[in-house]
N, C-alpha and C. Protein backbone atom coordinates (compact mmCIF):
# COMPACT_ATOMS: atom_id res chain seq x y z
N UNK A 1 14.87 -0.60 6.15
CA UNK A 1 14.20 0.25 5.18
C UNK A 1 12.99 0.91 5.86
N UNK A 2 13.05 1.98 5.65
CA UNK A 2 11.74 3.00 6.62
C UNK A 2 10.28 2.82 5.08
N UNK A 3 9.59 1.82 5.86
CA UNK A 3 7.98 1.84 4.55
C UNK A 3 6.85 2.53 5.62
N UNK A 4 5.98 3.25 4.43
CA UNK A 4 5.28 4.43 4.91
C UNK A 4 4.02 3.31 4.13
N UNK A 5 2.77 2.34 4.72
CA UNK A 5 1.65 2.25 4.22
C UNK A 5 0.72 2.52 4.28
N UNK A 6 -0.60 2.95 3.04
CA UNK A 6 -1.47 3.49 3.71
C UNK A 6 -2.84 2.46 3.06
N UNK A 7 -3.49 1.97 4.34
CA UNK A 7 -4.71 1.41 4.09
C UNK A 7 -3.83 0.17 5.23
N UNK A 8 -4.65 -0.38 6.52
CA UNK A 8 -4.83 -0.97 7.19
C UNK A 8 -5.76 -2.69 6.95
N UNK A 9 -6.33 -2.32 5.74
CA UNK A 9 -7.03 -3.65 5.75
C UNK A 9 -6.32 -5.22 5.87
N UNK A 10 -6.99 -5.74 5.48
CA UNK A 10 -6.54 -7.40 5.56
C UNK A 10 -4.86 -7.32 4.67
N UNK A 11 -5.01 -7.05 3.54
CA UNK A 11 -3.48 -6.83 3.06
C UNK A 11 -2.67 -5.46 3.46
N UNK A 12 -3.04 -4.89 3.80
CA UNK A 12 -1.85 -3.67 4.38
C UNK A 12 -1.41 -4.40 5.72
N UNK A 13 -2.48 -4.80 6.74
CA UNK A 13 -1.86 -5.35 7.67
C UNK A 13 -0.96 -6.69 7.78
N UNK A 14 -1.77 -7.18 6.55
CA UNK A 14 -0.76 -8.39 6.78
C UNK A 14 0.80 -7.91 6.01
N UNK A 15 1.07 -7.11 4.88
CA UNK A 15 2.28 -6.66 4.29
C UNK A 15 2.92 -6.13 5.67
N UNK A 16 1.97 -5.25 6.41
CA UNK A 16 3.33 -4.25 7.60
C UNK A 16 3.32 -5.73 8.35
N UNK A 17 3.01 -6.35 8.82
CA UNK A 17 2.99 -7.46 9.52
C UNK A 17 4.41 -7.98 9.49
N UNK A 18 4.67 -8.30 8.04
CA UNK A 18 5.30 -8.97 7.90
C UNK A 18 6.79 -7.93 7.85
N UNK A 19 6.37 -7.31 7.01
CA UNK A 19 7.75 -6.70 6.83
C UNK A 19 8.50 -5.78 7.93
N UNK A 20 7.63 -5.90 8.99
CA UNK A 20 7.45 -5.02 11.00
C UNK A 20 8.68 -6.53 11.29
N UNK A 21 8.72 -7.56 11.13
CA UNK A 21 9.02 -9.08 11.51
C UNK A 21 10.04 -8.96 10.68
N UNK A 22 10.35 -8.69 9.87
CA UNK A 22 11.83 -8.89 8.60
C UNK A 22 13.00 -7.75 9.29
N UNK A 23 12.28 -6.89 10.46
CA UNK A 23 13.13 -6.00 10.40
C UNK A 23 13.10 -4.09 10.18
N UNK A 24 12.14 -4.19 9.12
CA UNK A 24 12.02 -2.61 9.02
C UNK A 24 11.61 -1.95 9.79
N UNK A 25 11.57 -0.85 9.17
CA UNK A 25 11.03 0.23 10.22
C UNK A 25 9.22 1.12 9.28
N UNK A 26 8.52 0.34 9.84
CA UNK A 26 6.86 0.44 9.20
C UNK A 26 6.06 1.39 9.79
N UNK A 27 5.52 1.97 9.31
CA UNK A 27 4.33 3.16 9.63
C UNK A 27 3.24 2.86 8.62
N UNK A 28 1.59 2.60 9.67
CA UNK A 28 0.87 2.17 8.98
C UNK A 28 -0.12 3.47 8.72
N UNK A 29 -0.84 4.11 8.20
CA UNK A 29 -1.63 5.27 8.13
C UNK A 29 -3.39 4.65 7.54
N UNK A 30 -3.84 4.65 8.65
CA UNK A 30 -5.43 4.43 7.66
C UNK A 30 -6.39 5.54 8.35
N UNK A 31 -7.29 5.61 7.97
CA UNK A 31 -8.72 7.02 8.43
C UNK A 31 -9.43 6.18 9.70
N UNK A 32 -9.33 5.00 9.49
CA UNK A 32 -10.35 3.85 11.17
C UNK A 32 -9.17 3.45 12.10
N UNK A 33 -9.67 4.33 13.20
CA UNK A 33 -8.22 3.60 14.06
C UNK A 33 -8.74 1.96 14.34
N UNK A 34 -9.82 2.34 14.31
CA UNK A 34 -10.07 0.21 14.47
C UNK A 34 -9.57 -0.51 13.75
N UNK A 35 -9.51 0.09 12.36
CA UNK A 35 -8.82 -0.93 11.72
C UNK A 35 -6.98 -1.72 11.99
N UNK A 36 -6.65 -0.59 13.06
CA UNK A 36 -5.15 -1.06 13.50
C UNK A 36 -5.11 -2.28 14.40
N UNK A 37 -6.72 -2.91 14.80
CA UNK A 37 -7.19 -4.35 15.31
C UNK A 37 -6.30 -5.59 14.48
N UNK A 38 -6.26 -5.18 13.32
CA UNK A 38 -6.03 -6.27 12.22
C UNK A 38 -4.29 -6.64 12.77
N UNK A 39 -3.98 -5.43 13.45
CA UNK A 39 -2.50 -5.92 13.59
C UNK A 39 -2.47 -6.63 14.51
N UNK A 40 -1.10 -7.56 14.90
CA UNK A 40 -1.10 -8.50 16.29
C UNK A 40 -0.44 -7.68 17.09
N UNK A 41 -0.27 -8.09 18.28
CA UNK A 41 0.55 -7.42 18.84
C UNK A 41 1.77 -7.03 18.93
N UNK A 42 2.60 -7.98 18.60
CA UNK A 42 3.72 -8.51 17.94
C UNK A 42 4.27 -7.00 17.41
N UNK A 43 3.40 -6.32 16.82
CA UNK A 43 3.57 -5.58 15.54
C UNK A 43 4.30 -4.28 16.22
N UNK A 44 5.57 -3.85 16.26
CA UNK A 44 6.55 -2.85 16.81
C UNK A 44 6.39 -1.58 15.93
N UNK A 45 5.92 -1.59 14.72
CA UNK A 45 5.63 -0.17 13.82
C UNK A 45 4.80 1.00 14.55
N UNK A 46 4.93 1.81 13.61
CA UNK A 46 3.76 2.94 14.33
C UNK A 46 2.40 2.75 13.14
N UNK A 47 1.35 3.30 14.20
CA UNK A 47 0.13 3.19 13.54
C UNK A 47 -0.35 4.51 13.31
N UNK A 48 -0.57 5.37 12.51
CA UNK A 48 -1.07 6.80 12.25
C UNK A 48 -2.49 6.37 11.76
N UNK A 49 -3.10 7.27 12.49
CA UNK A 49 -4.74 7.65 12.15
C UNK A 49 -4.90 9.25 11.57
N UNK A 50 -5.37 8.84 10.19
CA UNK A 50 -5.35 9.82 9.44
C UNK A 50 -5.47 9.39 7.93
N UNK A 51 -5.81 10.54 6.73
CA UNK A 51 -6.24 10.14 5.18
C UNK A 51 -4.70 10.24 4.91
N UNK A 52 -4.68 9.43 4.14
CA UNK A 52 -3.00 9.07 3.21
C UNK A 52 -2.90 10.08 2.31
N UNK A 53 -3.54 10.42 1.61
CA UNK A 53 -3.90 11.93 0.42
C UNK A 53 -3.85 13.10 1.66
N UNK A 54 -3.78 12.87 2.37
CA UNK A 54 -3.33 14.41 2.99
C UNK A 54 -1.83 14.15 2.87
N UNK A 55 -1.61 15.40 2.69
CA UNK A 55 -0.14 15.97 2.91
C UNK A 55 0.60 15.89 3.90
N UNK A 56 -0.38 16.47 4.75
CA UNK A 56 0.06 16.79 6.24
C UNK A 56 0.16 15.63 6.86
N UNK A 57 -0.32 14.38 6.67
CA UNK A 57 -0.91 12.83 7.69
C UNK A 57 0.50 12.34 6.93
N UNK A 58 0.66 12.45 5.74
CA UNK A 58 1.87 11.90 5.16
C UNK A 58 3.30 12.53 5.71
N UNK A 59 3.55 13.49 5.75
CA UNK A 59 4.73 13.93 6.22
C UNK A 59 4.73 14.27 8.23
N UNK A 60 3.68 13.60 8.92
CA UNK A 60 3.36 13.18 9.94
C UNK A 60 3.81 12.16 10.52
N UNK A 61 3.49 10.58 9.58
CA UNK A 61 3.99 9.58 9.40
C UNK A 61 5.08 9.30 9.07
N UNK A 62 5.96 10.31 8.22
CA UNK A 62 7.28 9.92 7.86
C UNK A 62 7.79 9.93 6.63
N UNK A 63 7.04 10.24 5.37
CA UNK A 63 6.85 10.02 3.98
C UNK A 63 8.38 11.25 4.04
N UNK A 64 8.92 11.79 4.27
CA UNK A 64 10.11 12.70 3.71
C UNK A 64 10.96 11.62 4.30
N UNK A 65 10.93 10.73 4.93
CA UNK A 65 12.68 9.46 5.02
C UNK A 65 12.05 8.33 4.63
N UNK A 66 10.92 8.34 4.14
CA UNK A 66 10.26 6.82 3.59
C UNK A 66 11.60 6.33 2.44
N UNK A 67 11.94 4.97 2.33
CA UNK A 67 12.45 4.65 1.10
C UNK A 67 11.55 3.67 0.01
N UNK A 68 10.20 3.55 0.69
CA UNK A 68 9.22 2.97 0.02
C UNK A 68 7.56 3.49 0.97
N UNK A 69 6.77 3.54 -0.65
CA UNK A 69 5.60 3.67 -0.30
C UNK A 69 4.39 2.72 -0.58
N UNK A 70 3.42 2.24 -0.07
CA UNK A 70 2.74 1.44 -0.57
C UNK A 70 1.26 2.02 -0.31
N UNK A 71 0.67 1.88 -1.56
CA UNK A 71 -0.73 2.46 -1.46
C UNK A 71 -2.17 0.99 -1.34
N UNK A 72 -2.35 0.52 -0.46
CA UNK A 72 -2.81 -0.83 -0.41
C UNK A 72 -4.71 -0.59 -0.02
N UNK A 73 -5.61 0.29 -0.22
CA UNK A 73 -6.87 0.77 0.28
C UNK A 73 -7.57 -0.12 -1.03
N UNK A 74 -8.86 0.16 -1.05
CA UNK A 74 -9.90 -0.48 -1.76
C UNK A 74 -9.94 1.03 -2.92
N UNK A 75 -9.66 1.52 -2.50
CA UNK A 75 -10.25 3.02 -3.91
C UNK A 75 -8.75 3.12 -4.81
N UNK A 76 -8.98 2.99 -6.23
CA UNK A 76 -7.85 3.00 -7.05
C UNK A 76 -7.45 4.44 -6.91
N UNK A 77 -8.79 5.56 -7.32
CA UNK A 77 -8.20 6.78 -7.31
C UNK A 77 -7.60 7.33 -6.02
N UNK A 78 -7.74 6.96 -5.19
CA UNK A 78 -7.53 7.11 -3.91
C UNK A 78 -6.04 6.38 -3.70
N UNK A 79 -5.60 5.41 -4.20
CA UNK A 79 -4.02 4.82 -3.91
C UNK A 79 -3.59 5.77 -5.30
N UNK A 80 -4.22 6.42 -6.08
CA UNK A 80 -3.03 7.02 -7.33
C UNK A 80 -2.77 8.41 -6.37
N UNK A 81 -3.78 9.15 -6.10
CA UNK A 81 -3.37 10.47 -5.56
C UNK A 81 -2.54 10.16 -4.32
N UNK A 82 -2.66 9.49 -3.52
CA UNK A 82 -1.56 9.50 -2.75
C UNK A 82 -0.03 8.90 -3.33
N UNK A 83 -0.63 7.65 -4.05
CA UNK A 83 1.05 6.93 -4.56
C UNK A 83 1.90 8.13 -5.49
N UNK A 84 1.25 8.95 -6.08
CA UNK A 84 1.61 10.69 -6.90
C UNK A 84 2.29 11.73 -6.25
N UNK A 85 1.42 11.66 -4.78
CA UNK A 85 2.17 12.56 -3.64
C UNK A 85 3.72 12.24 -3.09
N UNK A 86 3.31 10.71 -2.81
CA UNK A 86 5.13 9.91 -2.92
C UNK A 86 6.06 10.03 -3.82
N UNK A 87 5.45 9.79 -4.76
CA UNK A 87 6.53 9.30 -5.68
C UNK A 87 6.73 11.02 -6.34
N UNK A 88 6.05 11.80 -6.43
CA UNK A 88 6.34 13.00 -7.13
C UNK A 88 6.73 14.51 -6.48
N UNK A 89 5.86 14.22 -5.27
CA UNK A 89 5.89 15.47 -4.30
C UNK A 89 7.21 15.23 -3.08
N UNK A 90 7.46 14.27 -2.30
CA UNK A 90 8.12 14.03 -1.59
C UNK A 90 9.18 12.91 -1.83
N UNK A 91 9.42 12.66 -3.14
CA UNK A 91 10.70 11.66 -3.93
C UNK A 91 10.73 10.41 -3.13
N UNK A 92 9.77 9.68 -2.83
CA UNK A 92 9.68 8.39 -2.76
C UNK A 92 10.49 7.54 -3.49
N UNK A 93 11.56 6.94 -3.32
CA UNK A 93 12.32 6.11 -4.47
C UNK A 93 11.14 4.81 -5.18
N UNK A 94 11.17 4.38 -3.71
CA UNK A 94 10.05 3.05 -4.56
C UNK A 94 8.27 3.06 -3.96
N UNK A 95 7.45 3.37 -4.71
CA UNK A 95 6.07 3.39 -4.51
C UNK A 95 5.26 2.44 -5.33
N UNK A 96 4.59 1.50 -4.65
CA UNK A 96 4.18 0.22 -4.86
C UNK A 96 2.34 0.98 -4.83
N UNK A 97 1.70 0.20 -5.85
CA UNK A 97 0.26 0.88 -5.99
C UNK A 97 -0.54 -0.38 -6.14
N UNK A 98 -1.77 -0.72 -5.07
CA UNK A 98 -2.75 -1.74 -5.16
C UNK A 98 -3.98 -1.16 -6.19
N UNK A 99 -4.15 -1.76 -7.63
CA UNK A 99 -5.11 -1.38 -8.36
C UNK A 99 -6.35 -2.19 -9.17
N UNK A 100 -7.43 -1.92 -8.64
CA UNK A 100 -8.03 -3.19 -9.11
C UNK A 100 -8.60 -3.00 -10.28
N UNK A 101 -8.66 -1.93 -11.11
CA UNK A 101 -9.01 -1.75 -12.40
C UNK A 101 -7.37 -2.13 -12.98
N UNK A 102 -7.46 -3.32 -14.30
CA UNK A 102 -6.62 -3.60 -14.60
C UNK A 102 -5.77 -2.55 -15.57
N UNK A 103 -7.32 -1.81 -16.07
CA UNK A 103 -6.99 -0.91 -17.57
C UNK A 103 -5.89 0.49 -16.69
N UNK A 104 -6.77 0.60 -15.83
CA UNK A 104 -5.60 1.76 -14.93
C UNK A 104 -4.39 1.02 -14.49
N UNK A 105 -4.25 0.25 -13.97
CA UNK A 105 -3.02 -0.28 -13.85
C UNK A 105 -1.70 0.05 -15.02
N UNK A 106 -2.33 -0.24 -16.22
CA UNK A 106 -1.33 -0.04 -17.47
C UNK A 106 -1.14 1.65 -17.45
N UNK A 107 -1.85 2.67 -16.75
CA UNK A 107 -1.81 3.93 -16.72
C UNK A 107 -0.87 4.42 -15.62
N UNK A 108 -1.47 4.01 -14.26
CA UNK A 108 -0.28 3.61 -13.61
C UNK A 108 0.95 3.60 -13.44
N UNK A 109 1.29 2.89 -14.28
CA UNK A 109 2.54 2.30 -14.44
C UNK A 109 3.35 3.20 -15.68
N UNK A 110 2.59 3.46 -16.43
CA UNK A 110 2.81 4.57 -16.69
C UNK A 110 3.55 6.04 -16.32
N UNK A 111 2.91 6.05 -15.50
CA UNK A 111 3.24 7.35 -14.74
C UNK A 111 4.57 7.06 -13.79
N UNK A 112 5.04 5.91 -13.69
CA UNK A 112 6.04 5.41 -12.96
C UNK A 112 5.97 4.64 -11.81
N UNK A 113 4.68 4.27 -11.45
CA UNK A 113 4.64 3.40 -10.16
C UNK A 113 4.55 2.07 -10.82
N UNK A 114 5.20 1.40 -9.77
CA UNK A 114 4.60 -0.08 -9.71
C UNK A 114 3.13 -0.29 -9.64
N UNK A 115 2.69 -1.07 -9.77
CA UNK A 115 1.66 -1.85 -9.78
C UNK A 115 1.18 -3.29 -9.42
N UNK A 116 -0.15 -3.90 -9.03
CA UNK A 116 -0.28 -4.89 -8.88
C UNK A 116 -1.87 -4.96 -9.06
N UNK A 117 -2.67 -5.92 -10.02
CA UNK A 117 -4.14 -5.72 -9.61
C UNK A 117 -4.67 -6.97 -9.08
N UNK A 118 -5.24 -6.80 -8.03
CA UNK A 118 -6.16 -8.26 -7.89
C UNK A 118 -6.83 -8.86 -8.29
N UNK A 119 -7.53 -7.82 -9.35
CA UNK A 119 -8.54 -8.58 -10.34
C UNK A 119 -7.89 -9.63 -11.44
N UNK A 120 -6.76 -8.60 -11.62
CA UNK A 120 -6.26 -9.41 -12.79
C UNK A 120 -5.61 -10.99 -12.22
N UNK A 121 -5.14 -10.72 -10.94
CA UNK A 121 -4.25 -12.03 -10.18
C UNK A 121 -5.43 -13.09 -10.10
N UNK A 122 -6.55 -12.34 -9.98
CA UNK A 122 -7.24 -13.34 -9.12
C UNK A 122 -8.05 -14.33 -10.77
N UNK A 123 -8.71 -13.13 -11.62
CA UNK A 123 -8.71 -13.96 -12.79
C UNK A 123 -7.60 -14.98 -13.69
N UNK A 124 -6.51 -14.48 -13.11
CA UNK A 124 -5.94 -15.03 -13.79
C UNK A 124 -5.10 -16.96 -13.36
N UNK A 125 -5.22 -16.61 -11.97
CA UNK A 125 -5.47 -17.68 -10.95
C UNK A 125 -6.45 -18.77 -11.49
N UNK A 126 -7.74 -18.15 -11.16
CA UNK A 126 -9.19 -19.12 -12.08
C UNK A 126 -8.93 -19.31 -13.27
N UNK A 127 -8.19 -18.50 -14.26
CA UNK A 127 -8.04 -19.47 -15.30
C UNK A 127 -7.04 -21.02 -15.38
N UNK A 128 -6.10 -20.40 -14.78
CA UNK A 128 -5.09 -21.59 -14.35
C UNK A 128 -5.59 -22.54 -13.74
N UNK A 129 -6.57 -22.13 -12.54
CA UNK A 129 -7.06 -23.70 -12.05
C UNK A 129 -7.84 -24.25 -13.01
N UNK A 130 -8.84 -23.59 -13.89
CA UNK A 130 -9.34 -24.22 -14.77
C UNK A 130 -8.73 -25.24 -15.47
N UNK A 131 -7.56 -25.07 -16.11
CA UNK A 131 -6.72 -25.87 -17.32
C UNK A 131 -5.80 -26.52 -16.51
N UNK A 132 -5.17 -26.18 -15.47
CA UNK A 132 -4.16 -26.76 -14.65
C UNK A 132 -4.37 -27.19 -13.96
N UNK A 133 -5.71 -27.52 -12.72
CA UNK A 133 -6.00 -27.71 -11.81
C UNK A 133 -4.98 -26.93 -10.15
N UNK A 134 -4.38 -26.14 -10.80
CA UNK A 134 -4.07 -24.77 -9.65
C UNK A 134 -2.98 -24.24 -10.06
């Protein structure tokens, strides 16, 4: 499966990480080429330096044979306008969106992307250890 991600941090790298190791074929896109540190070496994908909301950095990277997109950065509005560009401009079949406002998430999803928020995982985690002990 050809995945197009954009945002390099601790979870983008560890997702291409892994899924570079399962087999696919991964292209990582972030704006800090330092941040392509986070990868091991191991890591056989390509690394693009460049904004994911560009057009041009996206269809650079590969986003017209992507069969998945993942928008994994710290800025919500920033993973919608690009996960929008995938999924709407260049027919992304599957576009996966990291959102940490939960209330956007339900908007989101909406609009047809997947979703996932950390806030909500992570509150919702602490409540469980609370009553469950994990």
């Amino acid at each position: 499966m050809k995945i197009v991600i954009m945002g390099c941090g601790r979870v983008g790298s560890t997702v291409a990480t892994r899924l570079d190791a399962e087999g696919h074929d991964v292209t990582i896109v972030d704006l800090e080429t330092q941040a392509f540190r986070r990868l091991p070496d191991s890591f056989g994908g390509e690394r693009f330096a460049g904004s994911g909301v560009d057009d041009r950095v996206l269809i650079a990277a590969g986003i017209r044979e992507a069969d998945a997109f993942l928008a994994l950065t710290q800025g919500d509005n920033r993973n919608l306008f690009a996960s929008q560009l995938a999924k709407h401009l260049f027919r992304v079949e599957t576009v996966v969106t990291r959102v940490y406002d939960p209330l956007r998430a339900e908007l989101f999803e909406e609009l047809g992307l997947r979703t996932f928020s950390p806030t909500r995982i992570s509150a919702d985690q602490a409540y469980k250890s609370l009553f469950e002990g994990g």
